[in-house]
C-alpha atoms as a PDB file:
ATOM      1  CA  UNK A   1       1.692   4.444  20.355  1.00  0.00           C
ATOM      2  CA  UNK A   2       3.615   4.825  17.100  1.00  0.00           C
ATOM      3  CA  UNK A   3       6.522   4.275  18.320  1.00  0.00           C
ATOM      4  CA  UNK A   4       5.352   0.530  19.870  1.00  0.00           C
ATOM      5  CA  UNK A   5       3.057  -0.433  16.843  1.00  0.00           C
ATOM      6  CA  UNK A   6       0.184   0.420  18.942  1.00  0.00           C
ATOM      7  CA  UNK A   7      -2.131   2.799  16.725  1.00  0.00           C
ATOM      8  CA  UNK A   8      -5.234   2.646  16.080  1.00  0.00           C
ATOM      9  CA  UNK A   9      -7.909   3.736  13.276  1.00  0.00           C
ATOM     10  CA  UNK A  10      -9.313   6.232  15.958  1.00  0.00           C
ATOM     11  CA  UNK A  11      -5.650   7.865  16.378  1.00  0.00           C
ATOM     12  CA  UNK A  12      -5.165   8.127  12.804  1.00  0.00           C
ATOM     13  CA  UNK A  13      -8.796   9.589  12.546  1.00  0.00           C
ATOM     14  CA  UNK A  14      -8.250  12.250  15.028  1.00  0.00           C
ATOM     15  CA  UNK A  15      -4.705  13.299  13.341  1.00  0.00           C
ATOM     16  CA  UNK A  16      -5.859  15.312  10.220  1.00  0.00           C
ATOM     17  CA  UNK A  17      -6.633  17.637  13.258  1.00  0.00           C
ATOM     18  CA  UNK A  18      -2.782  18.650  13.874  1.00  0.00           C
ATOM     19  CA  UNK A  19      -2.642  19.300  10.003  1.00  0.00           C
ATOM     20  CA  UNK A  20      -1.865  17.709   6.669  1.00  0.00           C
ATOM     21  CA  UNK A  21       2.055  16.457   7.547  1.00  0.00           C
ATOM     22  CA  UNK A  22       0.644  14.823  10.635  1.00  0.00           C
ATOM     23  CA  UNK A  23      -1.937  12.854   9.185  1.00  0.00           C
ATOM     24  CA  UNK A  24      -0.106  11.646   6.281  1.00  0.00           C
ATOM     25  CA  UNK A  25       2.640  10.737   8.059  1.00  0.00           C
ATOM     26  CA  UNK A  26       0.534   8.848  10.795  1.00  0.00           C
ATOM     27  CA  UNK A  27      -1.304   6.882   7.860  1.00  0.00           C
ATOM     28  CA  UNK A  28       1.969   5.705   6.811  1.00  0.00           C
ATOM     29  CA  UNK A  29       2.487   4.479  10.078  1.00  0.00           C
ATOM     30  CA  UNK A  30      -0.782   2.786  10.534  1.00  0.00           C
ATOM     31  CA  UNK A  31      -0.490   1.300   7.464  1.00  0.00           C
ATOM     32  CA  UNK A  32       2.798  -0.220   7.963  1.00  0.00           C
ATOM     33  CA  UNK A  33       1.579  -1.802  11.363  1.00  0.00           C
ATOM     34  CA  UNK A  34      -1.375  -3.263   9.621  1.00  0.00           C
ATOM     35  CA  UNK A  35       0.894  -4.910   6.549  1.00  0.00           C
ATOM     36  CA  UNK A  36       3.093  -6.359   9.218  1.00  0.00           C
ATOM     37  CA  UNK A  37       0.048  -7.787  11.228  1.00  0.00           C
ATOM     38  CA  UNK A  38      -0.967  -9.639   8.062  1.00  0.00           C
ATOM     39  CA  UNK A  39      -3.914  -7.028   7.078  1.00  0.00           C
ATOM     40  CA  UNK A  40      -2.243  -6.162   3.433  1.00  0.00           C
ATOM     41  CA  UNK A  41      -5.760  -4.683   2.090  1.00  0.00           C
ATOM     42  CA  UNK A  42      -6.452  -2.475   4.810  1.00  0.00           C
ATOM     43  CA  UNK A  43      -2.606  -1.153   4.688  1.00  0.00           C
ATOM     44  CA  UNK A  44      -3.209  -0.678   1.175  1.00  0.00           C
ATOM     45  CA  UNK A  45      -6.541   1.364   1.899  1.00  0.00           C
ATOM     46  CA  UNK A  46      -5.218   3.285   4.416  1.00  0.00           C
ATOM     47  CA  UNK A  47      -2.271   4.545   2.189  1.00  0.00           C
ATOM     48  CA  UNK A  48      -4.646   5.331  -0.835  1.00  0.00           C
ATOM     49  CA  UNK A  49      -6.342   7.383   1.516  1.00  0.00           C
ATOM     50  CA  UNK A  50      -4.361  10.025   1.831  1.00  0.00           C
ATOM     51  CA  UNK A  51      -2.957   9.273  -2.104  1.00  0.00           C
ATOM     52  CA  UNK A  52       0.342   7.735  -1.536  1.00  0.00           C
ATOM     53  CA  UNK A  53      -1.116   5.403  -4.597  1.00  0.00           C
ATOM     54  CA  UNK A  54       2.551   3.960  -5.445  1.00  0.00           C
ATOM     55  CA  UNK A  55       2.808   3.185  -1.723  1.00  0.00           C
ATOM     56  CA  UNK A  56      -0.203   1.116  -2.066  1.00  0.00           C
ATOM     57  CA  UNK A  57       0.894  -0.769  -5.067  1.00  0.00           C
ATOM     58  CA  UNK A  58       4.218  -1.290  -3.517  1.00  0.00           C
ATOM     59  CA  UNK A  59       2.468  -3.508  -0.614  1.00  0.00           C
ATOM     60  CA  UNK A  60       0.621  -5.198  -2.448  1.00  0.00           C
ATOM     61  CA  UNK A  61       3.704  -6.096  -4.653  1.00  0.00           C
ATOM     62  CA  UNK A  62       5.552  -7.271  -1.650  1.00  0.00           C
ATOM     63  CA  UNK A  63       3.154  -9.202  -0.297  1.00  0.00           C
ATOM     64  CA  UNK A  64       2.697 -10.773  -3.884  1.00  0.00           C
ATOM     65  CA  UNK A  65      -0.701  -9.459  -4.569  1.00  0.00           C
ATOM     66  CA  UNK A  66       0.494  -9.264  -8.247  1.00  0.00           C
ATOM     67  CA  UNK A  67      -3.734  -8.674  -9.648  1.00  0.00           C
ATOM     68  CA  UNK A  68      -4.003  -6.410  -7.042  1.00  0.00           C
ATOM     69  CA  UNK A  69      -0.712  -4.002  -7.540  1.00  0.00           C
ATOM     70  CA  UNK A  70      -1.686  -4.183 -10.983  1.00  0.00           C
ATOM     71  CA  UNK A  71      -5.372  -3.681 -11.345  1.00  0.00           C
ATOM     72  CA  UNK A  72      -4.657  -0.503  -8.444  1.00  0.00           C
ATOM     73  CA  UNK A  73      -1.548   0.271 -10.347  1.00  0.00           C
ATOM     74  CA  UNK A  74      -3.358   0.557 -13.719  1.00  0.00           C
ATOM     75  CA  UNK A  75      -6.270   2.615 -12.600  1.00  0.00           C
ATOM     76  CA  UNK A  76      -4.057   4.882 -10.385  1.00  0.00           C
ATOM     77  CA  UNK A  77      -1.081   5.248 -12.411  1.00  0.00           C
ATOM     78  CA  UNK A  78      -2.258   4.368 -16.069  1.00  0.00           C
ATOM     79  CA  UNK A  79      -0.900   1.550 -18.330  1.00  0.00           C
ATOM     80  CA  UNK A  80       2.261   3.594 -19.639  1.00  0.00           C
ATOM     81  CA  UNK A  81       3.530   3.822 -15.727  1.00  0.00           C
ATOM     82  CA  UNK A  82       7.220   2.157 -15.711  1.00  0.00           C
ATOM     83  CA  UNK A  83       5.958   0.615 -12.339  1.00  0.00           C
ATOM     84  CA  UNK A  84       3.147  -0.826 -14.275  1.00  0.00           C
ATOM     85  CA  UNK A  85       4.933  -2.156 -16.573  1.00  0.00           C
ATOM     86  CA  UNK A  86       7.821  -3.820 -14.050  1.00  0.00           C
ATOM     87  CA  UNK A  87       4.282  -5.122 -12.385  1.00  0.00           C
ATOM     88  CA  UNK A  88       3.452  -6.973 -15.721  1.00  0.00           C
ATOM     89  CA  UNK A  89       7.174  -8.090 -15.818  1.00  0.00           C
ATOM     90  CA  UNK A  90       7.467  -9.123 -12.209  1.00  0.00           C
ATOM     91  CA  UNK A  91       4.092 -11.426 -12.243  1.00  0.00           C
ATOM     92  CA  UNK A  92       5.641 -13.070 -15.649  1.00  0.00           C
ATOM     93  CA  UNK A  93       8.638 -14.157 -13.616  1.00  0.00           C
ATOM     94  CA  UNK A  94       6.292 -14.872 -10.951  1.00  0.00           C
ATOM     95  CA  UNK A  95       4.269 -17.481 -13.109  1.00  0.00           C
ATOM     96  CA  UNK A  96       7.023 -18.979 -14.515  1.00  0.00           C
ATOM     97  CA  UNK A  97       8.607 -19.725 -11.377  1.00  0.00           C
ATOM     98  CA  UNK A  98       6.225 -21.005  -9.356  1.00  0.00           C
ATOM     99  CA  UNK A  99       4.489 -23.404 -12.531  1.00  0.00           C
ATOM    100  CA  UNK A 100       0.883 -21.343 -12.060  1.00  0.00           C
END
């Protein structure tokens, strides 16, 4: 099923069962599915879940959820985080750009 982008919450429920590695590396793969079907906050979710917290920013940030990488980023990661602060620079250029 991960293989064919196929998964489901259930499968990725029942996978802490075959140990730490296994779940972790099945959330990734859920949540990877669900950003390419369009569902950005629960592949977000799904990745803070099992605390791959830059992971989550990072879709976010690609899918150009700039207050949402950043308000996750700076609760997660603190205001000092580099990635924070290429956040703050990246939703400047953003702005600018795109005359919001």
């Amino acid at each position: 099923a991960a293989e064919e982008g196929k998964m489901t919450s259930d499968m990725v429920a029942m996978s802490p069962g075959a140990g730490l590695e296994v779940w972790v590396a099945m959330s990734r793969i859920y949540a990877k599915q669900l950003q390419q079907a369009g569902c950005i906050h629960e592949a977000a979710s799904q990745l803070l879940a099992c605390h791959q917290v830059r992971d989550a920013v990072g879709i976010y940030r690609t899918a150009g959820l700039f207050r949402d990488a950043l308000a996750l980023g700076r609760l997660r990661l603190g205001e000092d985080d580099a990635l924070v602060k290429q956040l703050w620079r990246e939703w400047g250029v953003h702005l600018e750009t795109s005359s919001q």
